[in-house]
C-alpha atoms as a PDB file:
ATOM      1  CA  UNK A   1     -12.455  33.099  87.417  1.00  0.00           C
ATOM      2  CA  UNK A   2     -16.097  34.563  88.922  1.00  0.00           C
ATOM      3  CA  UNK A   3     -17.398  31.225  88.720  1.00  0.00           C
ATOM      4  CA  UNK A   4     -14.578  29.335  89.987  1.00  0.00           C
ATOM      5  CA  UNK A   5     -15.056  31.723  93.243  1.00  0.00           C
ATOM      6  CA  UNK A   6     -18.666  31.401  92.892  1.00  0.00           C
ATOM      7  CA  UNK A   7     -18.432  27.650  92.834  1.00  0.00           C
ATOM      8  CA  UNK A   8     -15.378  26.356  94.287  1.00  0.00           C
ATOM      9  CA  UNK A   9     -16.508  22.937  94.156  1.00  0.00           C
ATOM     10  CA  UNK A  10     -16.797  22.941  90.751  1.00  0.00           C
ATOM     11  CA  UNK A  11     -13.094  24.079  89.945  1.00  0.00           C
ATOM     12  CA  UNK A  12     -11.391  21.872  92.838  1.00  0.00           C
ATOM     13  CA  UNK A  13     -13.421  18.681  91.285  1.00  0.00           C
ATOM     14  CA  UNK A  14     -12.574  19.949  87.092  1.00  0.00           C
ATOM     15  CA  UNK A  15      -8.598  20.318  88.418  1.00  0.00           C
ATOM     16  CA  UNK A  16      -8.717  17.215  90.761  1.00  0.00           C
ATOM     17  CA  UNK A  17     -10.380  15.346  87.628  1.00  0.00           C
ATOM     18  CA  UNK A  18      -7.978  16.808  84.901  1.00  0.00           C
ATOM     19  CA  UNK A  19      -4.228  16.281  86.608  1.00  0.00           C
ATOM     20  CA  UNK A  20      -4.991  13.088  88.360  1.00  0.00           C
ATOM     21  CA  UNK A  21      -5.785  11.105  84.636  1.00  0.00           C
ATOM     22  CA  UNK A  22      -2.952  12.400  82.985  1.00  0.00           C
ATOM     23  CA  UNK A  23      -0.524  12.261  86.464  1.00  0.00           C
ATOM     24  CA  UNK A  24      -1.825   7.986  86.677  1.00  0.00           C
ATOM     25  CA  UNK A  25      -1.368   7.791  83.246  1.00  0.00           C
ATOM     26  CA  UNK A  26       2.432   9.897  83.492  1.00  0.00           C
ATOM     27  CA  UNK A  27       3.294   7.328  86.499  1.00  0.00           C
ATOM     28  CA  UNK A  28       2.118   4.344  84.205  1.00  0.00           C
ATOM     29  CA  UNK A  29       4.527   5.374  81.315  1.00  0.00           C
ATOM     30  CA  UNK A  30       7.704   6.520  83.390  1.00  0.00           C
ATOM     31  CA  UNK A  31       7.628   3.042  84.545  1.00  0.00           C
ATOM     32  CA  UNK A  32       8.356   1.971  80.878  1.00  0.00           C
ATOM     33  CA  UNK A  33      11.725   4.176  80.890  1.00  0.00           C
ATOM     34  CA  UNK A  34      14.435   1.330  82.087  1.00  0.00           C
ATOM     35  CA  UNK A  35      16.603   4.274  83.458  1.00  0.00           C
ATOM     36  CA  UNK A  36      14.203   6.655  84.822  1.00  0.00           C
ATOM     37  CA  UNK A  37      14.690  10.640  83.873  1.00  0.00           C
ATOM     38  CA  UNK A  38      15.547  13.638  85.952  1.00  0.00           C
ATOM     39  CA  UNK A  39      12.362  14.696  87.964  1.00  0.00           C
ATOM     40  CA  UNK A  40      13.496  18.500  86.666  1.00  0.00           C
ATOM     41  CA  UNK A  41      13.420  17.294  82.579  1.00  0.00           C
ATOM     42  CA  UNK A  42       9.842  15.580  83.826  1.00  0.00           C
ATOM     43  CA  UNK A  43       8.373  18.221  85.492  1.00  0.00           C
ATOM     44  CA  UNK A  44       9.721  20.976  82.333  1.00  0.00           C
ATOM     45  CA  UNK A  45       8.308  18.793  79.835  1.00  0.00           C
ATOM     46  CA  UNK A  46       4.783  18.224  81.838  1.00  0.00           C
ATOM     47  CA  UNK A  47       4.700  21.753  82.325  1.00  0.00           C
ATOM     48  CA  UNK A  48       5.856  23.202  78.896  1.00  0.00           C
ATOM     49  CA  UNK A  49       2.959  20.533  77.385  1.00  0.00           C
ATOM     50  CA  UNK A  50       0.414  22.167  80.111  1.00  0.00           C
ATOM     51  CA  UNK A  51       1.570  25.952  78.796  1.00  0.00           C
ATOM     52  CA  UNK A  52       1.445  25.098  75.498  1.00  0.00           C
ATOM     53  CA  UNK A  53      -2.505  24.882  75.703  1.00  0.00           C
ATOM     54  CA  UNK A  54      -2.670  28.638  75.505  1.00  0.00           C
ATOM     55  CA  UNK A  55      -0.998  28.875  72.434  1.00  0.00           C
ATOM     56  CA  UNK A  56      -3.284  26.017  70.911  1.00  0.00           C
ATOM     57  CA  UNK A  57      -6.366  27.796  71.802  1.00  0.00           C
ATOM     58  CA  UNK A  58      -5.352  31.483  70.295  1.00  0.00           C
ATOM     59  CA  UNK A  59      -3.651  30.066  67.189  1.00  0.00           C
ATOM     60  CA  UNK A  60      -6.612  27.527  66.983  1.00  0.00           C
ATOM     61  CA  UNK A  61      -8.928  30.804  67.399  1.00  0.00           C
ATOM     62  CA  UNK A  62      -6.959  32.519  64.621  1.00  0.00           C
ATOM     63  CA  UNK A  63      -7.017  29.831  62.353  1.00  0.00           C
ATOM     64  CA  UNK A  64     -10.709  29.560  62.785  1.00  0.00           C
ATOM     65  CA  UNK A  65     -11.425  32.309  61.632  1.00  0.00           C
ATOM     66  CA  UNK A  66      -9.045  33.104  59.223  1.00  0.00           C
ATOM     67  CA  UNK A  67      -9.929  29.886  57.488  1.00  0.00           C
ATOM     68  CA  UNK A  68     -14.133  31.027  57.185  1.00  0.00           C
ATOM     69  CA  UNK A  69     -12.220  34.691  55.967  1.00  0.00           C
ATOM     70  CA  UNK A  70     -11.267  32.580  52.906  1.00  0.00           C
ATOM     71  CA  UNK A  71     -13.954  29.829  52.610  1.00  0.00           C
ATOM     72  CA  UNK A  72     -11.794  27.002  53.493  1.00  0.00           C
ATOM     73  CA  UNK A  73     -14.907  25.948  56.028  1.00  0.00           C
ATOM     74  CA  UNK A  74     -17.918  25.991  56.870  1.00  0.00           C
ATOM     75  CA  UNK A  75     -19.526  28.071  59.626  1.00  0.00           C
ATOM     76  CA  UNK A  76     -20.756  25.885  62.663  1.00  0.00           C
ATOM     77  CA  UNK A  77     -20.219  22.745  61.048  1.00  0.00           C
ATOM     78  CA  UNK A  78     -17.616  19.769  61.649  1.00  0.00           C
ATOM     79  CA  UNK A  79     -14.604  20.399  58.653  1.00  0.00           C
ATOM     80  CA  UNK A  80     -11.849  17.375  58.416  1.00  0.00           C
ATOM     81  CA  UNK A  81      -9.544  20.366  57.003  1.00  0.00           C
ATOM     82  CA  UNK A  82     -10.307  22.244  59.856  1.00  0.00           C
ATOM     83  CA  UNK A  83      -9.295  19.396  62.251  1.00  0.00           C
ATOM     84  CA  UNK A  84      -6.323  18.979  60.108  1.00  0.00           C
ATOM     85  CA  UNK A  85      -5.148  22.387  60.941  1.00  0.00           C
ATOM     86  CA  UNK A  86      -6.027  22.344  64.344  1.00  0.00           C
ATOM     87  CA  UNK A  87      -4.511  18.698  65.155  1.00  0.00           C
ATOM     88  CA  UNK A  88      -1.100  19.955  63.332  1.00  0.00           C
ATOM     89  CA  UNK A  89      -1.293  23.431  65.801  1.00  0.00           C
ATOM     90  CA  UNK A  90      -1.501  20.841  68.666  1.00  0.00           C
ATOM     91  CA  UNK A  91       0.535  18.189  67.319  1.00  0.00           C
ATOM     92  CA  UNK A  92       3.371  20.915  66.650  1.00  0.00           C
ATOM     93  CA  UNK A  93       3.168  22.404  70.469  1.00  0.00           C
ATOM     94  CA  UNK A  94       3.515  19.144  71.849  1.00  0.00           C
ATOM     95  CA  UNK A  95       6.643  18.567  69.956  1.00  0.00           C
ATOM     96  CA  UNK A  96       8.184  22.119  70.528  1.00  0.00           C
ATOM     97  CA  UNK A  97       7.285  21.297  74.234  1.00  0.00           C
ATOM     98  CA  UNK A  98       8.774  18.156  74.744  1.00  0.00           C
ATOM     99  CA  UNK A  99      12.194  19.512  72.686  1.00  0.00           C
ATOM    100  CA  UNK A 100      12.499  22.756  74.339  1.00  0.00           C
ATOM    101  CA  UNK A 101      12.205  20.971  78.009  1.00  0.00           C
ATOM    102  CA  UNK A 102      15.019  17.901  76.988  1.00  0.00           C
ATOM    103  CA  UNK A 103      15.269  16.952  73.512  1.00  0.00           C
ATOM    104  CA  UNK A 104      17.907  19.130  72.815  1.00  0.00           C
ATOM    105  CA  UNK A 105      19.595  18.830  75.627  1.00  0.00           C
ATOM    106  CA  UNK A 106      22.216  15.680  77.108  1.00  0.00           C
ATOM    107  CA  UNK A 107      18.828  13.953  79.605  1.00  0.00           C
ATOM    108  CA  UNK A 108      18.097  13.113  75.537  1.00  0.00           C
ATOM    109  CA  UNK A 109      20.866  10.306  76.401  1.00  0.00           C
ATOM    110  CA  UNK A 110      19.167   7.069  74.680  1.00  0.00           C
ATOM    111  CA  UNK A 111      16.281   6.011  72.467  1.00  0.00           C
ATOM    112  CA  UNK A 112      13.456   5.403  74.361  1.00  0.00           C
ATOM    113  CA  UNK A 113      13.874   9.186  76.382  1.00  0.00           C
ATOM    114  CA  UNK A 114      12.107  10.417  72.700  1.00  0.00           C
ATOM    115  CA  UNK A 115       8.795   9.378  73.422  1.00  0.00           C
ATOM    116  CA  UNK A 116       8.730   9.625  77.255  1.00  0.00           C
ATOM    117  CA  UNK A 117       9.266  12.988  76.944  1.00  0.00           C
ATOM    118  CA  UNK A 118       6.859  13.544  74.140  1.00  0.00           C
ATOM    119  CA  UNK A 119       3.944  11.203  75.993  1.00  0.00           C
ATOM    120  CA  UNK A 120       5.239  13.358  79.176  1.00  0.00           C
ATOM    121  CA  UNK A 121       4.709  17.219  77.239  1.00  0.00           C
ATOM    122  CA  UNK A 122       1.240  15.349  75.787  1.00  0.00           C
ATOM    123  CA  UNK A 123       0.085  14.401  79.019  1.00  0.00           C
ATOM    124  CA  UNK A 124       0.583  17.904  81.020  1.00  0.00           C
ATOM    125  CA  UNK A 125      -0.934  19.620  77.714  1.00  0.00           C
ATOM    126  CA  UNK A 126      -3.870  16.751  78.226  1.00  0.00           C
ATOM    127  CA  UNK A 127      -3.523  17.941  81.665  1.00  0.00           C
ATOM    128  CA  UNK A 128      -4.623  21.626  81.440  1.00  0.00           C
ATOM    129  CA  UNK A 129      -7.043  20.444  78.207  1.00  0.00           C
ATOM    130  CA  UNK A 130      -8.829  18.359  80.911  1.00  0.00           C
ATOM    131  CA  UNK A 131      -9.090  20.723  83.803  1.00  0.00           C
ATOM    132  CA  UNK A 132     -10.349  23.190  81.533  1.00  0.00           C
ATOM    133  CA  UNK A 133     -13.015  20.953  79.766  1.00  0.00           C
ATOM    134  CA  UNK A 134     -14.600  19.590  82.831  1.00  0.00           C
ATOM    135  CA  UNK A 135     -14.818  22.905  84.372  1.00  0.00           C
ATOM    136  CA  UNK A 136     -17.220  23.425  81.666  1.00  0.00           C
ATOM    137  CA  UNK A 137     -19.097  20.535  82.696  1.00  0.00           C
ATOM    138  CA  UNK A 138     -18.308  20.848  86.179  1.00  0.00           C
ATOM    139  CA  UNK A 139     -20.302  23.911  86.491  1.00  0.00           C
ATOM    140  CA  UNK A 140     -23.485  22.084  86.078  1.00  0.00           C
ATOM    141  CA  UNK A 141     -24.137  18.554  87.473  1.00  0.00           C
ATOM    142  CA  UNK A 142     -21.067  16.986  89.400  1.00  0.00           C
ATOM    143  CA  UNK A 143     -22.238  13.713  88.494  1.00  0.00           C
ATOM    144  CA  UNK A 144     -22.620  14.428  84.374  1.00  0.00           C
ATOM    145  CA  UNK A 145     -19.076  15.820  85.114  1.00  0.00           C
ATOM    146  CA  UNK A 146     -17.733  12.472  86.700  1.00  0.00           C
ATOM    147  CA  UNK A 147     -18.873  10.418  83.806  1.00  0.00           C
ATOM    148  CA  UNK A 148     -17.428  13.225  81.116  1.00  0.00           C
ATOM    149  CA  UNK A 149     -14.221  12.945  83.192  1.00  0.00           C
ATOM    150  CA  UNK A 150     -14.145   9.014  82.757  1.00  0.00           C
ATOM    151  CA  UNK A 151     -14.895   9.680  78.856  1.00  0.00           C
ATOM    152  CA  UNK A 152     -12.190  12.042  79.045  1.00  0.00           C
ATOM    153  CA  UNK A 153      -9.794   9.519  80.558  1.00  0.00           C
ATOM    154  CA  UNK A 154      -9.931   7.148  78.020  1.00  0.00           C
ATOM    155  CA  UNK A 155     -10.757   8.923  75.136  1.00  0.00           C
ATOM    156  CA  UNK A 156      -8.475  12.180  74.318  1.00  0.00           C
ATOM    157  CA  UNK A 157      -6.275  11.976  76.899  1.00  0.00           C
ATOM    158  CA  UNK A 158      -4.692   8.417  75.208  1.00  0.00           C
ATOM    159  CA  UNK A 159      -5.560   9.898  72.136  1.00  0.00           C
ATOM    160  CA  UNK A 160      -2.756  12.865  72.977  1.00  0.00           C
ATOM    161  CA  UNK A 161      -0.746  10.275  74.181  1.00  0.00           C
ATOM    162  CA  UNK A 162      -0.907   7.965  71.217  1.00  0.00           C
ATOM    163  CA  UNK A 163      -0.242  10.951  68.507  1.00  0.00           C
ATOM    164  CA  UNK A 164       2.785  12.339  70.607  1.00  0.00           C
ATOM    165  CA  UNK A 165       4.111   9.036  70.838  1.00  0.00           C
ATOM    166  CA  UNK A 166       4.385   8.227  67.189  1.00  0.00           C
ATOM    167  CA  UNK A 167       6.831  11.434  66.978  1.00  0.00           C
ATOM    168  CA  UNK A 168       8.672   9.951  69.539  1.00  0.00           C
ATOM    169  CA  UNK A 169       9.083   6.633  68.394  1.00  0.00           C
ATOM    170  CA  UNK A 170       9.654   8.214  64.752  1.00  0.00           C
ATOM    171  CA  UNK A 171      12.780  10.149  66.733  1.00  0.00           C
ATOM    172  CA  UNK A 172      13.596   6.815  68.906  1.00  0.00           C
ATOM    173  CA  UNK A 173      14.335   4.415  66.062  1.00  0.00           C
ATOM    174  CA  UNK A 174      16.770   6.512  64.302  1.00  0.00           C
ATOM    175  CA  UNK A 175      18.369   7.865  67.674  1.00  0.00           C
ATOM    176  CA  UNK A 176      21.734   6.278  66.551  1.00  0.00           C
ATOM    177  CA  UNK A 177      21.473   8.306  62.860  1.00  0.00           C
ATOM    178  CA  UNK A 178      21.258  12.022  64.604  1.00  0.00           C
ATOM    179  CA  UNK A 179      21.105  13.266  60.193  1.00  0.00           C
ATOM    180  CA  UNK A 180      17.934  11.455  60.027  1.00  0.00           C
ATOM    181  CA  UNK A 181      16.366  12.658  63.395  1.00  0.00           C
ATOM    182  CA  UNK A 182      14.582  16.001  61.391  1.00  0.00           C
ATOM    183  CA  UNK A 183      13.348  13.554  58.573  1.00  0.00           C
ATOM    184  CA  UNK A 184      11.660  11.463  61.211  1.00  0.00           C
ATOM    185  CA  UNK A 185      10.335  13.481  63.428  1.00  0.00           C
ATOM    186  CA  UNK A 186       8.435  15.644  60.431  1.00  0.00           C
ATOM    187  CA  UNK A 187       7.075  12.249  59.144  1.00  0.00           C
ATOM    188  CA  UNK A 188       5.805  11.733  62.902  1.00  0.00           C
ATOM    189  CA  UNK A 189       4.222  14.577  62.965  1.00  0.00           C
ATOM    190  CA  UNK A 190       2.565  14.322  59.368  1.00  0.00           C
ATOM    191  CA  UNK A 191       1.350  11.158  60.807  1.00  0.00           C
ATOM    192  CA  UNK A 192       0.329  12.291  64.309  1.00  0.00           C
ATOM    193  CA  UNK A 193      -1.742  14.581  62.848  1.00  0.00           C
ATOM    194  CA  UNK A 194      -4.156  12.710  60.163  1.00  0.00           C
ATOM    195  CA  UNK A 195      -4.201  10.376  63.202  1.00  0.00           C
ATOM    196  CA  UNK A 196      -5.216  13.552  65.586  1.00  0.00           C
ATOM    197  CA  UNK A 197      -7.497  15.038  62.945  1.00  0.00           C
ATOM    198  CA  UNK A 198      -9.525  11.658  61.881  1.00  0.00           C
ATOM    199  CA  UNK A 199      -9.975  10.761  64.950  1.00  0.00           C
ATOM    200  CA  UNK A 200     -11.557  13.803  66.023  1.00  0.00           C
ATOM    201  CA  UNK A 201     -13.660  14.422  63.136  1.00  0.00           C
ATOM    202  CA  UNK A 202     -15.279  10.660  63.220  1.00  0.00           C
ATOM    203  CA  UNK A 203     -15.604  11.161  66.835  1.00  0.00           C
ATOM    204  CA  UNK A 204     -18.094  14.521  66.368  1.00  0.00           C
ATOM    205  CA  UNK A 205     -19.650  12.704  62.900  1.00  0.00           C
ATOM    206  CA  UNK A 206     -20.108   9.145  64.273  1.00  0.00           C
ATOM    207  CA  UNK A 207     -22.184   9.898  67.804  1.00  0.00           C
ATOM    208  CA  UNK A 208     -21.962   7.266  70.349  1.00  0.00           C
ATOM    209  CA  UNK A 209     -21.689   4.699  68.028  1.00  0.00           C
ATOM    210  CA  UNK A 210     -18.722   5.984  66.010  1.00  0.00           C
ATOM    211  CA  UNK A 211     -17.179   7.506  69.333  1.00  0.00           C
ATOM    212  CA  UNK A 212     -17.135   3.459  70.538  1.00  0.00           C
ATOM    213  CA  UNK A 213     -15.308   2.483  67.581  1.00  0.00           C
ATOM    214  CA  UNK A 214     -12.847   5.252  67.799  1.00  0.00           C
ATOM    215  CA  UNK A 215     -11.927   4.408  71.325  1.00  0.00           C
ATOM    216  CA  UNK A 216     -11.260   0.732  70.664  1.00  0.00           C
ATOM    217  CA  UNK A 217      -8.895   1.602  67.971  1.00  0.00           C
ATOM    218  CA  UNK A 218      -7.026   4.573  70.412  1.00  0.00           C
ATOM    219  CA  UNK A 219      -6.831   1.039  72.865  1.00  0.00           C
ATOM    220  CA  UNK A 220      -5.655  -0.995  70.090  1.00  0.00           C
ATOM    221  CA  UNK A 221      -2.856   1.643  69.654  1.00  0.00           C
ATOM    222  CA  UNK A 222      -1.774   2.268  73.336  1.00  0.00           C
ATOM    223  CA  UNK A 223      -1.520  -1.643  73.168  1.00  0.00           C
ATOM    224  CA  UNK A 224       1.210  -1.373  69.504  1.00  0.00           C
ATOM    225  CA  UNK A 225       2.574   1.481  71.726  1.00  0.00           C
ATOM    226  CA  UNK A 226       3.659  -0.428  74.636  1.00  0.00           C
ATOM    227  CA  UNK A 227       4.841  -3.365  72.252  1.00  0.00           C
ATOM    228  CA  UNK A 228       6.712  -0.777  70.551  1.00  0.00           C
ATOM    229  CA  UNK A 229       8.682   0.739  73.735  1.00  0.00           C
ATOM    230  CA  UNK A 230       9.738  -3.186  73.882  1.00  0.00           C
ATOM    231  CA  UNK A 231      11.373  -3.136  70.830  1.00  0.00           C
ATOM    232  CA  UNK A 232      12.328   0.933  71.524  1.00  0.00           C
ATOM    233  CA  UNK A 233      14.436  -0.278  74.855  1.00  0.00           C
ATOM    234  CA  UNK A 234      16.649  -2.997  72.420  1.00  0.00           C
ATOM    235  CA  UNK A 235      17.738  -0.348  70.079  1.00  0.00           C
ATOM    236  CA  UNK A 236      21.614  -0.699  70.004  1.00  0.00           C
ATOM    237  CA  UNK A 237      24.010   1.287  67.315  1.00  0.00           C
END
């Protein structure tokens, strides 16, 4: 907080850069929904996704170190089981986010509601994730922190988007079988989260190179994604 006073710059330019991405990319995917949601259900689920970063970082903290306590990793070094832990803390906030704000409630009215609220809870936890990343960066050059911010925009923001979204559309295709919903939206998540986890861990071990190659696949997703809400909008009992 000292050095957001200290530099106000810095913090108006890291939460300028960290709600605008995810608030273009929000406005992008609402436009997908063919009967657009209650602004209130929205704004819960952005904002439940946004808290839900606090939780990620203590249990993420915990797990840390409770995880070197019994030599499941490595000090200081990247760990895919460590990434696996972490994406499933995130993975599982997201979800808890997205049903606590209108999945278990009557705005849950048709199929394709399941993943705009989950891409909705993933982009306000992207949100805060953002803001509080480029402050970081912020703090020293503005214009390191512009480019970081475009990185940012691309990279793990669609990369939150494209996990949370496979839970959604795991929920979506089954909407009409409500004894199925549980079945499918723990397989989403076992699958958002070697997604989450791989992803991160080739983006640390592969440098610039490998961190190419990751983002072209995260595209070639978003792209299955919005061919999937297609096919999402036709489901009929």
């Amino acid at each position: 907080m000292a050095q957001v006073i200290a530099n106000p710059l810095a913090g108006l330019s890291a939460a300028v850069g960290g709600l605008v991405t995810s608030l273009i990319w929000l406005w992008f995917w609402l436009r997908e929904d063919p009967h657009p949601e209650p602004r209130k259900a929205i704004f819960l689920a952005f904002g439940a996704g946004a808290a839900a970063v606090f939780a990620a970082l203590l249990l993420e903290e915990l797990s840390y170190y409770w995880g070197l306590d019994l030599g499941l990793w490595p000090i200081g070094k990247p760990s895919l089981k460590l990434f696996l832990v972490w994406a499933a803390i995130e993975e599982l906030l997201k979800y808890s986010a997205a049903y606590w704000a209108a999945l278990r409630k009557d705005v849950f009215d048709e199929p394709v509601d399941a993943p705009i609220y989950l891409i909705t809870a993933a982009l306000g936890f992207a949100a805060l994730e953002n803001i509080l990343m480029l402050f970081g960066i912020f703090r020293g050059e503005i214009a390191s922190g512009l480019a970081a911010a475009h990185l940012r925009f691309v990279g793990a923001t669609l990369l939150h988007v494209l996990a949370s979204s496979i839970v959604g559309l795991s929920i979506a295709y089954d909407f009409f079988h409500k004894h199925h919903r549980w079945r499918n939206a723990l397989g989403g998540l076992v699958l958002a989260t070697l997604l989450h986890a791989v992803f991160n861990f080739f983006i640390l071990k592969g440098g610039a190179e490998g961190m190419i190659y990751v983002f072209s696949v995260v595209w070639l997703g978003i792209i299955i994604l919005i061919l999937s809400f297609e096919k999402v909008k036709k489901e009929r009992p």
